[in-house]
C-alpha atoms as a PDB file:
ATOM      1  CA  UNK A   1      93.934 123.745 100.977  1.00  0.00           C
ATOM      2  CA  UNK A   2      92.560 120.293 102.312  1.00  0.00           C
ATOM      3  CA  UNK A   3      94.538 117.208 102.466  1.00  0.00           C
ATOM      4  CA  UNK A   4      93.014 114.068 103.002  1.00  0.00           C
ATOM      5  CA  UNK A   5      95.618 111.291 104.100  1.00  0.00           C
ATOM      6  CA  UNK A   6      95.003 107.814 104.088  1.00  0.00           C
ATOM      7  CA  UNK A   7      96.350 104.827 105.576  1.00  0.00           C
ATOM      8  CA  UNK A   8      95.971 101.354 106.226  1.00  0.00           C
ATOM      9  CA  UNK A   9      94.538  98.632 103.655  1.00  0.00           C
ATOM     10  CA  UNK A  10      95.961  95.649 102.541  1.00  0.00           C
ATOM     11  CA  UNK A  11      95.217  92.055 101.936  1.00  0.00           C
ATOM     12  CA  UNK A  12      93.114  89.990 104.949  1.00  0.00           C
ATOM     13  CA  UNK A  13      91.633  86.591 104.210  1.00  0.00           C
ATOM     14  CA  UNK A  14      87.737  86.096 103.976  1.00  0.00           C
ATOM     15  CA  UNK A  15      86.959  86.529 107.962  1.00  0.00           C
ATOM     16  CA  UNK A  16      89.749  88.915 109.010  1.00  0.00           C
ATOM     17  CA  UNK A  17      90.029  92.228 109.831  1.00  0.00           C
ATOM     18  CA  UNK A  18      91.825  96.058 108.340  1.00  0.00           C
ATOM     19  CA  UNK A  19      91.689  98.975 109.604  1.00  0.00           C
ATOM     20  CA  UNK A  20      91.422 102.315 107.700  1.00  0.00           C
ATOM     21  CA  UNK A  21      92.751 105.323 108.670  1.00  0.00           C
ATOM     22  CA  UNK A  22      92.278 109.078 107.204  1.00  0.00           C
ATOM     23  CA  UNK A  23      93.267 112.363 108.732  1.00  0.00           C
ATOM     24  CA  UNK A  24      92.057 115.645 107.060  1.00  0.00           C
ATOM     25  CA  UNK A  25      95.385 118.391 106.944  1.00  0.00           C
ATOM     26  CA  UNK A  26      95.076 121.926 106.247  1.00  0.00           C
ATOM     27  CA  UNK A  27      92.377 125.118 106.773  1.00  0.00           C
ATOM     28  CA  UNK A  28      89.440 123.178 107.759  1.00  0.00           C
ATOM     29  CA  UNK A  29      86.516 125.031 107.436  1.00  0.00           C
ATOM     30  CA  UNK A  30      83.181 123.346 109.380  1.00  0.00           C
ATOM     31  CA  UNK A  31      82.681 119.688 108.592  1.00  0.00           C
ATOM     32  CA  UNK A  32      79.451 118.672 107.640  1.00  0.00           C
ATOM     33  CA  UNK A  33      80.238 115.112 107.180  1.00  0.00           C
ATOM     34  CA  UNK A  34      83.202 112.848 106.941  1.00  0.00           C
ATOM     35  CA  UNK A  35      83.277 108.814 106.179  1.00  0.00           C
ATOM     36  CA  UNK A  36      84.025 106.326 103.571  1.00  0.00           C
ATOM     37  CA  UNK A  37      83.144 105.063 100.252  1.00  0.00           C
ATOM     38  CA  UNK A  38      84.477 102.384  98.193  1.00  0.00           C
ATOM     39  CA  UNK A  39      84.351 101.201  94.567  1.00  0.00           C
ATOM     40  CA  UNK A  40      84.848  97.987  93.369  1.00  0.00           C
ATOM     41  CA  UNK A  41      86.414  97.627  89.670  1.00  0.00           C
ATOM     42  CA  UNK A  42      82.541  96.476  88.332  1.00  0.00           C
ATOM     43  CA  UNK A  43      80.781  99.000  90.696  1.00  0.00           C
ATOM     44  CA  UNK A  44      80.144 102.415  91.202  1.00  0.00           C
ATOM     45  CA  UNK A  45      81.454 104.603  94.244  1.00  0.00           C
ATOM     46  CA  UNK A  46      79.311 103.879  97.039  1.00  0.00           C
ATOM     47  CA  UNK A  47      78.245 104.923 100.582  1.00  0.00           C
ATOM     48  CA  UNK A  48      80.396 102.369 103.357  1.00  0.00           C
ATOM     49  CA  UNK A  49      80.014 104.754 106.309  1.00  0.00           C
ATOM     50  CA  UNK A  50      79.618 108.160 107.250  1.00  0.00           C
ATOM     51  CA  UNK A  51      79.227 110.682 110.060  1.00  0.00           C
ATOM     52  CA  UNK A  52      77.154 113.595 110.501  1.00  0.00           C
ATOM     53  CA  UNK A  53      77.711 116.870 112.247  1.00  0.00           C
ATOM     54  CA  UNK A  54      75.047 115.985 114.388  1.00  0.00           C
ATOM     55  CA  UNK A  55      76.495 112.785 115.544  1.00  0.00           C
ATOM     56  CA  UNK A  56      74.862 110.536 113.570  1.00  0.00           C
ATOM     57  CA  UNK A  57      76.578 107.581 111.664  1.00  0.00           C
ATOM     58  CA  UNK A  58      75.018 106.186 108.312  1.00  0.00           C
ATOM     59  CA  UNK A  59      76.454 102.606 107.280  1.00  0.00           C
ATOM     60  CA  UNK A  60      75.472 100.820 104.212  1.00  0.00           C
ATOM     61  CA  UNK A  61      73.243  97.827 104.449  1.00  0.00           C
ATOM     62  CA  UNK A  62      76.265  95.684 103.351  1.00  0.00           C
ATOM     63  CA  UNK A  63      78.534  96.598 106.018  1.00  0.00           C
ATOM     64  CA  UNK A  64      75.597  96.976 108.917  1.00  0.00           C
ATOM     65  CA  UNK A  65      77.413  94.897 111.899  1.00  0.00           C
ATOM     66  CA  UNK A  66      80.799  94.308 110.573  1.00  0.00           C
ATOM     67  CA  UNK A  67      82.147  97.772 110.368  1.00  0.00           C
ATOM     68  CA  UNK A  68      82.379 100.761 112.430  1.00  0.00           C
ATOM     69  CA  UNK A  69      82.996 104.055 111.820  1.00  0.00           C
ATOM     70  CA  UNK A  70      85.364 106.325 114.463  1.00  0.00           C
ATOM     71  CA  UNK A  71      85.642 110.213 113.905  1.00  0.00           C
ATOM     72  CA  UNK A  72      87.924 112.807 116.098  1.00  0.00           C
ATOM     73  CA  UNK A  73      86.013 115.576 116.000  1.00  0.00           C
ATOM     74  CA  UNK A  74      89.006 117.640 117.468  1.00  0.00           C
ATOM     75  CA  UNK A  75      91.930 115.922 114.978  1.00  0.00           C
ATOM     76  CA  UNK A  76      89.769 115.762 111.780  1.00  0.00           C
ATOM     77  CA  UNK A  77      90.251 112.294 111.362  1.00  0.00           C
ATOM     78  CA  UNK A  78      87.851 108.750 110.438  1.00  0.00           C
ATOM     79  CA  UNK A  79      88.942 105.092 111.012  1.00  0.00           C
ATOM     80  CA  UNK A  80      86.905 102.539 109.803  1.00  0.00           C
ATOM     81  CA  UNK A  81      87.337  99.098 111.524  1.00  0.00           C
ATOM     82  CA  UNK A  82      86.125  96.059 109.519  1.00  0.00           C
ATOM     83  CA  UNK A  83      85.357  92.709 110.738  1.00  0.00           C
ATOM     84  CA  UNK A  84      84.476  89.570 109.519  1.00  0.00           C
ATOM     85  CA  UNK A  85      85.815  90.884 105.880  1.00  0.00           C
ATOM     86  CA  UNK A  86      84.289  88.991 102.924  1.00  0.00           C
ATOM     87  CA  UNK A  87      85.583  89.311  98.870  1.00  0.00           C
ATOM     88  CA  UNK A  88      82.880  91.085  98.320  1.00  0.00           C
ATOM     89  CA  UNK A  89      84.273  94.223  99.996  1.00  0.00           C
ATOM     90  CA  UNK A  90      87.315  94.017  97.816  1.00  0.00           C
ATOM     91  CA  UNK A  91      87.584  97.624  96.847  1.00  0.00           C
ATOM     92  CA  UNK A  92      89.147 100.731  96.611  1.00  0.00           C
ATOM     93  CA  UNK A  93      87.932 102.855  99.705  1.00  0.00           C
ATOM     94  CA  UNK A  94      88.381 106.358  99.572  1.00  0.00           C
ATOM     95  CA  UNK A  95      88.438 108.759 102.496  1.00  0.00           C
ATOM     96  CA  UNK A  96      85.479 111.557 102.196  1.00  0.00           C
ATOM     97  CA  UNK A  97      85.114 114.870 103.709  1.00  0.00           C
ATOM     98  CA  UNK A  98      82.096 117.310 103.368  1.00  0.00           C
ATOM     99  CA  UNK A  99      82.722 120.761 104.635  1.00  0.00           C
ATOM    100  CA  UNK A 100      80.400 123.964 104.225  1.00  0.00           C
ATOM    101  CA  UNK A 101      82.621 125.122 101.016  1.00  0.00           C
ATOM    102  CA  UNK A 102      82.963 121.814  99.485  1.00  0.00           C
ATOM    103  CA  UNK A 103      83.804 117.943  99.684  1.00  0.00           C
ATOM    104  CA  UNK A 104      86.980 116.458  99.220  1.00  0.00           C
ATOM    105  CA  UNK A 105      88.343 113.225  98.324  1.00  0.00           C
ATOM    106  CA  UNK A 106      91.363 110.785  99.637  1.00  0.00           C
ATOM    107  CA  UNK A 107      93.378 109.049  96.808  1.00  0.00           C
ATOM    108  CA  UNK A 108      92.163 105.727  97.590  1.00  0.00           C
ATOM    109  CA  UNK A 109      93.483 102.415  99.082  1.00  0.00           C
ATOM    110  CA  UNK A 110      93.282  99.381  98.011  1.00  0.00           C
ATOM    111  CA  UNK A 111      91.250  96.867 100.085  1.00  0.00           C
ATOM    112  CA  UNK A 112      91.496  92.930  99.020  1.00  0.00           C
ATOM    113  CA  UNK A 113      90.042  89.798 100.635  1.00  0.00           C
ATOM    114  CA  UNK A 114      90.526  86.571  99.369  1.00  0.00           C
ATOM    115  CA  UNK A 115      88.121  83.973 100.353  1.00  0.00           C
END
């Protein structure tokens, strides 16, 4: 059984920076991809970042520049740094794992920004 574990969140003001962190516990079978995605309370889930078993990270165009993605391949785990934070990425980001069996999802945390 897979565990995703989040951490990290909170409140920043418009220009300021969180951190995100998830680790993935349990029988890990091969990892395909792992990343984040975030929904707003208007929006739909959507793509922030993610990283490929071939080593290549995907960010959306929103985030291009301001965040970056940082995976242990040994540990299982993702942080996501964000930068220069704007209310528009006032969200809930959840934690995302793809292996060969199946994906898996982190519970969420809350990400605000007030301008």
């Amino acid at each position: 059984q897979v565990q995703l574990v989040e951490s990290g969140g909170g409140s920043a003001r418009a220009g300021g920076s969180l951190t995100l962190s998830c680790a993935a516990l349990g029988s890990i079978s091969m990892v395909n991809r792992m990343g984040w995605y975030r929904q707003s309370p208007a929006g739909q889930r959507e793509l922030v970042a993610i990283k490929t078993s071939d080593g290549v990270t995907n960010y959306a165009d929103a985030v291009k520049g301001r965040f970056t993605l940082l995976k242990d391949n040994i540990r299982n785990t993702v942080s996501l740094q964000m930068n220069s934070l704007t209310p528009d990425d006032t969200a809930v980001y959840y934690c995302y794992l793809q292996t060969t069996i199946r994906a898996h999802w982190g519970q969420g945390t809350q990400v605000t920004v007030k301008g």
